[in-house]
Protein backbone atom coordinates (compact mmCIF):
# COMPACT_ATOMS: atom_id res chain seq x y z
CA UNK A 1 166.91 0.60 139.00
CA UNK A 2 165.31 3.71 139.61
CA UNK A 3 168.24 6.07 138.23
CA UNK A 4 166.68 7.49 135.03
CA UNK A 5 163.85 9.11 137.37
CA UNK A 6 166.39 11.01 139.33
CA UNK A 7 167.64 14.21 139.68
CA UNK A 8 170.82 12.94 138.71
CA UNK A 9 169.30 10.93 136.10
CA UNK A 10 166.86 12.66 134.55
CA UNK A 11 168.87 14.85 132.23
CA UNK A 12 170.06 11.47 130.74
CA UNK A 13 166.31 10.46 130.14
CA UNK A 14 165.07 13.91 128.76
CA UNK A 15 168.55 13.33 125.94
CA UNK A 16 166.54 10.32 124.89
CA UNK A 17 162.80 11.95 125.02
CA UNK A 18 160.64 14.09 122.63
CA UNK A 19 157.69 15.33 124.43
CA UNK A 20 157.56 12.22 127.43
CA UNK A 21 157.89 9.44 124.34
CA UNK A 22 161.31 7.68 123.18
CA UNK A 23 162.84 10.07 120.45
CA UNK A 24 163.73 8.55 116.73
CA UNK A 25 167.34 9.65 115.60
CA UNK A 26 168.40 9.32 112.35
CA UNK A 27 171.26 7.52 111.29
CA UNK A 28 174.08 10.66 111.99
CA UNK A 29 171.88 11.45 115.32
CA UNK A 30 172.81 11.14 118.87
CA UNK A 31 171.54 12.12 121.96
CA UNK A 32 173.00 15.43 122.68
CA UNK A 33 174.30 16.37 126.89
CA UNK A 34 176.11 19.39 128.15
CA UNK A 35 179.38 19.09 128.44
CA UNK A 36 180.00 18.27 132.50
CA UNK A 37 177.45 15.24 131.96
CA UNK A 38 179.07 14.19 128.76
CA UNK A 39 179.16 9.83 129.35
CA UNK A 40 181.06 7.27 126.68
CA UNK A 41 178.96 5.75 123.94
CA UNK A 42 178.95 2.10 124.10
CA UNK A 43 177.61 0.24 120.71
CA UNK A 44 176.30 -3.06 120.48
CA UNK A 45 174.78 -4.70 117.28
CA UNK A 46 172.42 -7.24 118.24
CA UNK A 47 170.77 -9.80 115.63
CA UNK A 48 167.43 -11.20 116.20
CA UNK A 49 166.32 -14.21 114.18
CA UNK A 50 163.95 -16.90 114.88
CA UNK A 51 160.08 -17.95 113.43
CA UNK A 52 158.13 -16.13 111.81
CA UNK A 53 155.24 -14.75 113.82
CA UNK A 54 157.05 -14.57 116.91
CA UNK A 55 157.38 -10.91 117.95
CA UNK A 56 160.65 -9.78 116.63
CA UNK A 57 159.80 -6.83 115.07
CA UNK A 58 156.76 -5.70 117.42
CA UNK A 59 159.99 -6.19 120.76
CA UNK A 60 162.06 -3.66 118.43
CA UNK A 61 159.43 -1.60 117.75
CA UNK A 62 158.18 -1.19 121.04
CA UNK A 63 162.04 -0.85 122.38
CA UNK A 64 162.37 1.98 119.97
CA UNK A 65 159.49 3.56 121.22
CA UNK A 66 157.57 3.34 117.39
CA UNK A 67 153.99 2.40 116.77
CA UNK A 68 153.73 -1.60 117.09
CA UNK A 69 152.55 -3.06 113.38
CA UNK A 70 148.44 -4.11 114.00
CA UNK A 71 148.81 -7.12 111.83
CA UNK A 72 151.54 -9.77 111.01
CA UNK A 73 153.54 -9.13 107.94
CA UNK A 74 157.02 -11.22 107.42
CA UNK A 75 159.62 -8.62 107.44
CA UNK A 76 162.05 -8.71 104.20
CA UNK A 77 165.63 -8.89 104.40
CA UNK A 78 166.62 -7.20 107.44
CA UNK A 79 165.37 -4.43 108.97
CA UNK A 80 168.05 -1.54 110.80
CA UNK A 81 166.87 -0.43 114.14
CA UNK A 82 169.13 2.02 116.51
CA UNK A 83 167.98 2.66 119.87
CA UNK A 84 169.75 4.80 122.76
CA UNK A 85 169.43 3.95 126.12
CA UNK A 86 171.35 5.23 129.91
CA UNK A 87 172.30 3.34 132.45
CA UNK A 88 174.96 4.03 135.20
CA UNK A 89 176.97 1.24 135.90
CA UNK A 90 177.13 -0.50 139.17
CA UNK A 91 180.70 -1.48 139.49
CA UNK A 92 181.93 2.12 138.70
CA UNK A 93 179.26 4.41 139.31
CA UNK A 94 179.71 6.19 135.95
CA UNK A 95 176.57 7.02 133.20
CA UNK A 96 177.39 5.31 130.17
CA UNK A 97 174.86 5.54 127.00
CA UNK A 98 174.13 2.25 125.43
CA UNK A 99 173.75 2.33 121.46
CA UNK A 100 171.31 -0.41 120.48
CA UNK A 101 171.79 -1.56 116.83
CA UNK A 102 168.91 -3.56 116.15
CA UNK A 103 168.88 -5.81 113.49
CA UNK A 104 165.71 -7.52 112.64
């Protein structure tokens, strides 16, 4: 659990961070590693939907590491949120960089 705060680690968190807060890539951005720490990409597109007023959009925002909305407003049509995250795997030890398409 405590990976992205080590040595090893850390160079996969600062990819990901813009002065200690979550960095916002655009649309043809990626986190950028040297080349002997290089991990695979993997993508998932996940779809939230449920009530209104829930917390949809304030979980993405604060996933992405943006400024939570202070009041409700009902979010038209659908809202296109990508988020990068590291992990290393358990089973094979590896670093693998998750890419989080949000869909809100």
């Amino acid at each position: 659990p405590g990976w992205l705060l080590s040595p090893a680690g850390r160079p996969y968190l600062d990819s990901i961070l813009q002065k200690n807060q979550r960095r916002v890539f655009g649309l043809l951005e990626r986190p950028v590693l040297p080349p002997p720490l290089a991990a695979p990409t993997v993508t998932y597109k996940l779809f939230l939907s449920g009530k209104s007023g829930v917390g949809k959009t304030a979980l993405v925002a604060t996933l992405a590491g943006t400024p939570v909305p202070p009041g409700h407003h009902e979010t038209l049509g659908i809202e296109a949120t990508t988020v990068y995250w590291p992990a290393k795997l358990r089973a094979s030890g590896r670093p693998v960089i998750f890419q989080l398409h949000f869909w809100d």
